[in-house]
Protein backbone atom coordinates (compact mmCIF):
# COMPACT_ATOMS: atom_id res chain seq x y z
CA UNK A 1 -108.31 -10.69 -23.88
CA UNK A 2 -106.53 -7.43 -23.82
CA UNK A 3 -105.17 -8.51 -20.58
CA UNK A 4 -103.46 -11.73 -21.79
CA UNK A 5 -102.17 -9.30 -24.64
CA UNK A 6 -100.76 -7.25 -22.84
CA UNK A 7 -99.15 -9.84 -20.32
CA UNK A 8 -97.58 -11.66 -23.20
CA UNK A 9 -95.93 -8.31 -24.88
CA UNK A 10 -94.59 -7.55 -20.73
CA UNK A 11 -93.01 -11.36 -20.65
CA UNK A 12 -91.50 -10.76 -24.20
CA UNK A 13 -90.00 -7.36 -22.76
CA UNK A 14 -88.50 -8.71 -19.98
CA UNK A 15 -86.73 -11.94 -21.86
CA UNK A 16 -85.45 -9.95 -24.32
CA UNK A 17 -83.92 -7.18 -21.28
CA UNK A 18 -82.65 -10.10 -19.42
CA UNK A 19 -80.35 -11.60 -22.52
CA UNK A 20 -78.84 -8.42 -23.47
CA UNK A 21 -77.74 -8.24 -19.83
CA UNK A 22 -76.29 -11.85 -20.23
CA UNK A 23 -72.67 -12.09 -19.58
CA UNK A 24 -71.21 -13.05 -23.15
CA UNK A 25 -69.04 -15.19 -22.03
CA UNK A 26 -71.91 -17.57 -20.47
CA UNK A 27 -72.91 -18.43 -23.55
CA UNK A 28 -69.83 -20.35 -23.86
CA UNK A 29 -69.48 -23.91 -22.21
CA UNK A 30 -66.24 -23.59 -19.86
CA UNK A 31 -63.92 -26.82 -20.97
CA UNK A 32 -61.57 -28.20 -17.77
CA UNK A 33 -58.84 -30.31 -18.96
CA UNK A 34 -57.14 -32.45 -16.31
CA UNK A 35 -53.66 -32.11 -15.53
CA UNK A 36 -52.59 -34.91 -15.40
CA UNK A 37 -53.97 -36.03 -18.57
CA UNK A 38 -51.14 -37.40 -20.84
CA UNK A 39 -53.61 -37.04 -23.78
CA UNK A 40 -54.01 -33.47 -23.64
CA UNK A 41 -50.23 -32.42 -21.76
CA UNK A 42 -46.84 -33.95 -23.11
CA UNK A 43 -44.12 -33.21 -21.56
CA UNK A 44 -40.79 -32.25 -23.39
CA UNK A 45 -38.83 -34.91 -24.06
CA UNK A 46 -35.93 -33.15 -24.48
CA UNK A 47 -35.16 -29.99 -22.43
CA UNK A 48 -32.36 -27.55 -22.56
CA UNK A 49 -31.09 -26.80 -18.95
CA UNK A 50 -28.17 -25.11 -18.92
CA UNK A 51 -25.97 -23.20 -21.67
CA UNK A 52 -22.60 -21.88 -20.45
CA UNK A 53 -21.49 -19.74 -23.75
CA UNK A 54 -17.78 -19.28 -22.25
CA UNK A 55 -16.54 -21.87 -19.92
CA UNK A 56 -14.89 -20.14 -17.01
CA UNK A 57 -15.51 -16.96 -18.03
CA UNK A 58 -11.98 -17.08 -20.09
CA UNK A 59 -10.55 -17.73 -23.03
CA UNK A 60 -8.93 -21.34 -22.56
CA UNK A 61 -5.63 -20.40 -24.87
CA UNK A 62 -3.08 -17.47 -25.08
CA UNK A 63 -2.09 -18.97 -28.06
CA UNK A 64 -3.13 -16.82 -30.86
CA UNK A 65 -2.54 -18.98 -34.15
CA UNK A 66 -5.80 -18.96 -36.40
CA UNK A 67 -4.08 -21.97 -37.77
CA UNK A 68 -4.18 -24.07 -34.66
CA UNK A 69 -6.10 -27.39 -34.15
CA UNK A 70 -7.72 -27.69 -30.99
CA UNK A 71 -9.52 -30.74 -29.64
CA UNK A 72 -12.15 -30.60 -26.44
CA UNK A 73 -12.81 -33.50 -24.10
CA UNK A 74 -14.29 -34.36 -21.01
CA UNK A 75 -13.03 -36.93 -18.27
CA UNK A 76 -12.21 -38.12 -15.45
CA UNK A 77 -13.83 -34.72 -14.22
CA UNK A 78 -11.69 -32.99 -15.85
CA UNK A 79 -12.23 -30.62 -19.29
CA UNK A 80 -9.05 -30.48 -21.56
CA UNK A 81 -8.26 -29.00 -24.64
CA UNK A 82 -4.92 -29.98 -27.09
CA UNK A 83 -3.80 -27.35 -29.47
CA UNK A 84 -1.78 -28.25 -32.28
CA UNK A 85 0.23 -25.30 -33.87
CA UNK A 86 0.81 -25.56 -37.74
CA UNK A 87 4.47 -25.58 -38.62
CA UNK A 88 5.61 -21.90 -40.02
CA UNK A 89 8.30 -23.63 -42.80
CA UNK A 90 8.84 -27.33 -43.99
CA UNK A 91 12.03 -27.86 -41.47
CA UNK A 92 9.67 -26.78 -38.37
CA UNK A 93 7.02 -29.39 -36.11
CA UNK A 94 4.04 -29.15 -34.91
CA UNK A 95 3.97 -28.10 -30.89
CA UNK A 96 1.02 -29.45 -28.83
CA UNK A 97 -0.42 -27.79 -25.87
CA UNK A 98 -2.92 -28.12 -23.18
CA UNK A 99 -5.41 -26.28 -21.49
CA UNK A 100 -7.31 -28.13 -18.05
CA UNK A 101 -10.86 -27.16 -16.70
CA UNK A 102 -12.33 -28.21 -13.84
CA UNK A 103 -15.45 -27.29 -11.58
CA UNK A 104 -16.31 -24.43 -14.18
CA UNK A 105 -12.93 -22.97 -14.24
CA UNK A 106 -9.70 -23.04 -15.80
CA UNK A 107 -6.74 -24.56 -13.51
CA UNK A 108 -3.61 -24.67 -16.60
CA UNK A 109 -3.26 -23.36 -19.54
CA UNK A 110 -1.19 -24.12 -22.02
CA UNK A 111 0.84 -26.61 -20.61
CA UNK A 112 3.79 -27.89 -23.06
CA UNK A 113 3.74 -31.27 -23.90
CA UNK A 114 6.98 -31.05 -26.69
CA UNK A 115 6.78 -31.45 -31.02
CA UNK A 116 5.19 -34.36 -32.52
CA UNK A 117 6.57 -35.77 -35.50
CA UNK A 118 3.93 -36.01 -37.82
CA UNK A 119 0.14 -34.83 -36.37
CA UNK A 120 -2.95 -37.76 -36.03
CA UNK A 121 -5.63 -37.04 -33.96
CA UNK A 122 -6.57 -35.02 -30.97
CA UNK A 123 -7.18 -37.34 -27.65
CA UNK A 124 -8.30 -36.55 -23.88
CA UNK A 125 -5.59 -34.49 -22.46
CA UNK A 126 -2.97 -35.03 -25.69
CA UNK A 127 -2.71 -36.32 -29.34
CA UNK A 128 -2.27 -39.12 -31.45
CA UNK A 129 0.53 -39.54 -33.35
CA UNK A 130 2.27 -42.13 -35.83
CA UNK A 131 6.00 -42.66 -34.47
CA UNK A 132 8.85 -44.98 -36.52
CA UNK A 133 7.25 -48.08 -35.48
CA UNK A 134 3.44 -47.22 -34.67
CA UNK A 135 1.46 -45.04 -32.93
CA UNK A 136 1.61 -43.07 -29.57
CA UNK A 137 -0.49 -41.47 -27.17
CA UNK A 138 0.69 -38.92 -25.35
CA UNK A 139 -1.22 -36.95 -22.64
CA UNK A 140 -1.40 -34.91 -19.41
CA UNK A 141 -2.82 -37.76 -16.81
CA UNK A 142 -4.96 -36.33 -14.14
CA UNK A 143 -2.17 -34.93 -12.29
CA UNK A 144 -1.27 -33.36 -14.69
CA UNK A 145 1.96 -35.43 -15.62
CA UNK A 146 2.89 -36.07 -19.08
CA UNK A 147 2.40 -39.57 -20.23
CA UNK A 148 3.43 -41.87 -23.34
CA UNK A 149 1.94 -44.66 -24.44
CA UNK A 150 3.20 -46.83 -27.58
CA UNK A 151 0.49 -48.61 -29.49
CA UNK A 152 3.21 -51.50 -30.30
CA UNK A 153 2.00 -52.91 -26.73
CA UNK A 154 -1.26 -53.83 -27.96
CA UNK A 155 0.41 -55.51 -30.96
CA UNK A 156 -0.39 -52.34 -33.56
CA UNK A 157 2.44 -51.79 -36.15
CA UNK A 158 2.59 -49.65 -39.00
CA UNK A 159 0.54 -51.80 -40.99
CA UNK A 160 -2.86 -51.07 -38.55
CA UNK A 161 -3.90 -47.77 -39.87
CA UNK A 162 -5.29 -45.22 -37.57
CA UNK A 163 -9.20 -44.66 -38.43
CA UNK A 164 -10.52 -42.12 -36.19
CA UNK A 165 -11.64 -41.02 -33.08
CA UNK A 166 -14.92 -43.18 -32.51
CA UNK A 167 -17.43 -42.22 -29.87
CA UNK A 168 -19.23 -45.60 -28.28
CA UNK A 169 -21.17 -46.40 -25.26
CA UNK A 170 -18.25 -46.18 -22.87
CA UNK A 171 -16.57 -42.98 -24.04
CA UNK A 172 -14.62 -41.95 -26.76
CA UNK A 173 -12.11 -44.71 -28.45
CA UNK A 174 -9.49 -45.00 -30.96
CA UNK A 175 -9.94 -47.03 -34.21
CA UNK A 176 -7.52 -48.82 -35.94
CA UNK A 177 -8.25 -51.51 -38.48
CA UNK A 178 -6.10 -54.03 -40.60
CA UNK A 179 -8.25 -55.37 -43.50
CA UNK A 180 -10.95 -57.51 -41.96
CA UNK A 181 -9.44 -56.62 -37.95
CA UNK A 182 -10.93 -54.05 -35.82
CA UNK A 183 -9.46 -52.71 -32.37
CA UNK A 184 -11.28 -50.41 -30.29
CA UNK A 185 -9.33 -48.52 -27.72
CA UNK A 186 -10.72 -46.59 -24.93
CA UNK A 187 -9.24 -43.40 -24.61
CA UNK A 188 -7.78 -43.69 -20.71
CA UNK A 189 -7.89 -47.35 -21.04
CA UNK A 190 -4.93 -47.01 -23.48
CA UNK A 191 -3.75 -50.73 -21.98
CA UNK A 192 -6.42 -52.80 -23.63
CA UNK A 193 -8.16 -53.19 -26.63
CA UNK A 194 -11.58 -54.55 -27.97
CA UNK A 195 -11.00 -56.80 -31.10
CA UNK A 196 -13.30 -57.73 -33.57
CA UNK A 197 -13.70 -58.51 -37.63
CA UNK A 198 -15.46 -56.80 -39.83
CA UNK A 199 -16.64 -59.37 -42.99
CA UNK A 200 -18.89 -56.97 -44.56
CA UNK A 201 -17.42 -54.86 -47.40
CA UNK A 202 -19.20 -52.57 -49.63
CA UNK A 203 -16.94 -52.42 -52.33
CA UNK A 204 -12.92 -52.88 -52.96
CA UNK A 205 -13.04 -48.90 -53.25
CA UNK A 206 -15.65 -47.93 -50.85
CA UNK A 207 -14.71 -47.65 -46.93
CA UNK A 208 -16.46 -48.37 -44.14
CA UNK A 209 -16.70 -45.17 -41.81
CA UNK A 210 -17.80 -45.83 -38.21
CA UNK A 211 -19.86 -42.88 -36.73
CA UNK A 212 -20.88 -44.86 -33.39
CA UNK A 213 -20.51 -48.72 -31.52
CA UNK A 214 -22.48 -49.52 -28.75
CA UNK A 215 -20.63 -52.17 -27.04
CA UNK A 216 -23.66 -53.03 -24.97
CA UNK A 217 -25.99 -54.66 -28.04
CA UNK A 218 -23.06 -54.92 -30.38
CA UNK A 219 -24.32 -52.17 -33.07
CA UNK A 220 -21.95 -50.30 -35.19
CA UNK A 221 -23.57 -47.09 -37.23
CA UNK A 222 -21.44 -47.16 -40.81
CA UNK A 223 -21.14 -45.01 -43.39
CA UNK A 224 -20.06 -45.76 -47.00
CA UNK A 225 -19.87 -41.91 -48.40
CA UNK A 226 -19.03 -42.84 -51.97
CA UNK A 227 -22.55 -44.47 -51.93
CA UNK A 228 -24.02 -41.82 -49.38
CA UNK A 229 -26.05 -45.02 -47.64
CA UNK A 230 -25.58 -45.98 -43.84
CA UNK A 231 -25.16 -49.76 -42.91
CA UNK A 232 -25.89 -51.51 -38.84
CA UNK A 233 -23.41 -53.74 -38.47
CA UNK A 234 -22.90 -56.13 -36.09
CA UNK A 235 -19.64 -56.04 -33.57
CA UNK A 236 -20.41 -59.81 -32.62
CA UNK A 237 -21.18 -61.75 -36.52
CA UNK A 238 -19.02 -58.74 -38.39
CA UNK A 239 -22.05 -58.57 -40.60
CA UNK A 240 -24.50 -56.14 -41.59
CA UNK A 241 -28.26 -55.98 -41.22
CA UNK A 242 -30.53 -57.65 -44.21
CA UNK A 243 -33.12 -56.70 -46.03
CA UNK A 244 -36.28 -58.96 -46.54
CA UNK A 245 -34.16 -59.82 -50.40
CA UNK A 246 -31.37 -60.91 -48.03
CA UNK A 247 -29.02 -57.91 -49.38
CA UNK A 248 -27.27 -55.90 -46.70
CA UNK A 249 -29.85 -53.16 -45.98
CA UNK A 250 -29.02 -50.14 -46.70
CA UNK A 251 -30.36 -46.66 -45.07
CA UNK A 252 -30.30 -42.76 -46.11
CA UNK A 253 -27.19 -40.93 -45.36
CA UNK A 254 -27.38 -38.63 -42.00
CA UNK A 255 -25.50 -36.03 -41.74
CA UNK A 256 -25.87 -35.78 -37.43
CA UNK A 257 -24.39 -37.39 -35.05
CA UNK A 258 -25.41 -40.86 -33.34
CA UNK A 259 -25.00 -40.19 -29.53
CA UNK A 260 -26.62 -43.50 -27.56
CA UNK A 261 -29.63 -45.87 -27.23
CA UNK A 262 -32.87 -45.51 -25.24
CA UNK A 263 -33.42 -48.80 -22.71
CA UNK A 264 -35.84 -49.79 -25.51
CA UNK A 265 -33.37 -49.84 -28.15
CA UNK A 266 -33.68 -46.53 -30.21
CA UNK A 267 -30.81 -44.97 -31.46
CA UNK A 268 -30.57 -40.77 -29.78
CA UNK A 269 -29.77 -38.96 -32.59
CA UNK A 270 -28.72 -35.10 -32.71
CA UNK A 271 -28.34 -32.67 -35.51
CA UNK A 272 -27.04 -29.28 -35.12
CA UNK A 273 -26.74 -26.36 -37.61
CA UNK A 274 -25.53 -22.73 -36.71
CA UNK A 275 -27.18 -22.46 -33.00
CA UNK A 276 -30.04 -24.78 -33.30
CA UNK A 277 -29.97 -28.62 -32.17
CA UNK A 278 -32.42 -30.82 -32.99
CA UNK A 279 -33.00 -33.65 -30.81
CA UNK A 280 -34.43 -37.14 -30.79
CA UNK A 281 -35.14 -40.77 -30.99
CA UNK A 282 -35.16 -42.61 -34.87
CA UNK A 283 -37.36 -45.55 -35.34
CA UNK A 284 -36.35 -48.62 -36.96
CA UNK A 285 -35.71 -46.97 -40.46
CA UNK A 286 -33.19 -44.70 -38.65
CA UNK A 287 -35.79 -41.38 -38.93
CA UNK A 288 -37.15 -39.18 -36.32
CA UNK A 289 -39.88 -40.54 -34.61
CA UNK A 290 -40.05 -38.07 -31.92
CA UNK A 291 -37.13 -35.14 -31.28
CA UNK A 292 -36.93 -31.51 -30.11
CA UNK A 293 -35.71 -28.52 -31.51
CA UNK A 294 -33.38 -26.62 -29.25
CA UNK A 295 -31.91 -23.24 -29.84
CA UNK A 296 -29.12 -20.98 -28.76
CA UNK A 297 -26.36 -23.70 -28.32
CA UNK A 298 -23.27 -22.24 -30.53
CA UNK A 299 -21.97 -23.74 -33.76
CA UNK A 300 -18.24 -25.42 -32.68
CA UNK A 301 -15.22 -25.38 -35.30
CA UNK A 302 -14.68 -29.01 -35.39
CA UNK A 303 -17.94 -30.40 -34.41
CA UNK A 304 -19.40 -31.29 -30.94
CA UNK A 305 -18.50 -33.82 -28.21
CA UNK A 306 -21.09 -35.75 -26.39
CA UNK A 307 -20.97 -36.78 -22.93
CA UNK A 308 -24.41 -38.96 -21.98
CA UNK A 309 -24.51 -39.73 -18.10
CA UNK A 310 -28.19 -41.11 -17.55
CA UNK A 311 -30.77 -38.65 -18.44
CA UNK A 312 -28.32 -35.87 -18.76
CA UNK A 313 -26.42 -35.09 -21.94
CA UNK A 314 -23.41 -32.60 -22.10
CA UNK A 315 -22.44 -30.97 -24.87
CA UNK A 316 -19.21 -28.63 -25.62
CA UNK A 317 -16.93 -27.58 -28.20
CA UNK A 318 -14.66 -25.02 -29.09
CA UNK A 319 -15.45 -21.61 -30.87
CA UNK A 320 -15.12 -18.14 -31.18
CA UNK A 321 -16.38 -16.08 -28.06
CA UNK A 322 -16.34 -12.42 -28.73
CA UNK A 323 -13.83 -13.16 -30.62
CA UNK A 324 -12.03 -15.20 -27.64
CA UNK A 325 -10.96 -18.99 -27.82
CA UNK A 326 -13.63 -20.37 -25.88
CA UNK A 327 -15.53 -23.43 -24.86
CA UNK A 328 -19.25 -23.76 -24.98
CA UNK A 329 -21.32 -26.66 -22.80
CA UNK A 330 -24.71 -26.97 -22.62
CA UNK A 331 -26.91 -29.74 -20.32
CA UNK A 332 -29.72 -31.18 -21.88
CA UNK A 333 -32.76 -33.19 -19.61
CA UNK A 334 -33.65 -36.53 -21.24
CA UNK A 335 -37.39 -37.14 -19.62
């Protein structure tokens, strides 16, 4: 009996030795996650590639006027930038310059292109300007000749007024509307127009503000900021979207920018305050269903331009650089 005592006590000894000498980390069940697994890895949407803080390495301007307008573009492969100097006295006009970019570097700078009259818009290459009997384009082409194009060709007096500068699924365009008329111009397609009538009207004091068309499905982002509501309208019926009461639905305000449509119909929507850019797609109520948050792209003076080419999105706009006039582009990845 002592025996079998004794035996136990010797067994009890040695289990106890052998767990203190246990690895700790035994104890643990390892947990392998695959790969590949789509529930447990998501991939970034949305991914910042390249940011290029000064484009060639340069100030674009040796124009130093803090009261200068200056307008960045992309196209035809080409970067430009149109500075518009303030007058100094009432008797005085605005002078317009430009600055050309290409492969990463600048090739001109401050190239002359005269006075204009009375100051619009900034265009690729030029300016937008209302002349005795319309409007006019004029622009460095891409060989670098100046070129002048009068808006009375597409059958645009003075009683079209100028809107805006309108970015849509084929570029940037040029708005002008006369009551119910719409026509879209292509900047670089200054020859034609896209014409269309707008029924929908918010108020007799209230105007409709396009932010972005997509010429593909038809749909025009609106704002009405005395009501700080967004409408979809459509380019085709000139009509707006309905609620279930039949009443022109009506959406919250954003203060971003609409920059394209997914191949399954959601609108790519980008807000960006001081150096941070948030990125994504909105859902059917026009909020973020899924976006990223990007940092260290600058803050431009007059807001960015967008440049979407497939699943790559380019970004610039003009700011201060170390105190420099400067460009900024960044590349964004859509996955």
């Amino acid at each position: 009996m002592k025996k079998i005592l004794v035996l136990l006590i010797l067994l009890i000894l040695l289990g106890v030795t052998a767990c203190s000498n246990q690895d700790p980390s035994e104890s643990y069940k390892q947990i392998d996650y695959d790969s590949t697994s789509t529930s447990e890895v998501t991939k970034e949407q949305f991914v910042l590639k390249k940011v290029n803080l000064q484009y060639g390495n340069q100030q674009y301007t040796n124009i130093h006027d803090v009261s200068t307008s200056r307008y960045a573009f992309e196209q035809d492969d080409r970067l430009t930038v149109s500075s518009q100097t303030k007058p100094s006295n009432y008797f005085d006009t605005p002078k317009i310059y430009v600055s050309v970019g290409k492969d990463g570097n600048w090739v001109s700078k401050d190239l002359a292109l005269g006075q204009l009259e009375q100051y619009a818009d900034g265009v690729p290459g030029g300016f937008i300007f209302a002349d005795k009997e319309s409007y006019s384009v004029k622009y460095l082409d891409s060989n670098n000749k100046i070129q002048v194009h009068s808006f009375v060709d597409n059958g645009i007096d003075k009683s079209w007024k100028l809107d805006k500068v309108v970015l849509t699924s084929k570029g940037y365009a040029l708005k002008f509307d006369n009551g119910e008329s719409v026509k879209l111009i292509l900047c670089g397609d200054y020859e034609h127009s896209i014409d269309f009538n707008i029924k929908f009207k918010v108020d007799s004091s209230s105007n409709l503000n396009f932010q972005y068309v997509d010429l593909n499905s038809g749909d025009i982002i609106a704002t009405a900021s005395a009501y700080s509501s967004m409408f979809v309208l459509n380019l085709k019926t000139g009509e707006p979207q309905f609620d279930n009461l039949g009443q022109p639905k009506k959406y919250p305000q954003l203060l971003g920018d609409f920059i394209g449509k997914s191949k399954s119909g959601q609108w790519l929507y980008v807000e960006h305050s001081d150096d941070i850019v948030r990125i994504g797609y909105l859902d059917d109520e026009l909020r973020f269903v899924d976006y990223s948050t990007i940092e260290g792209v600058p803050d431009p003076h007059l807001g960015d331009k967008y440049f979407l080419d497939g699943k790559e999105l380019r970004m610039i706009g003009t700011y201060k650089y170390r105190g420099k006039d400067s460009i900024y582009e960044a590349l964004i990845d859509i996955n």
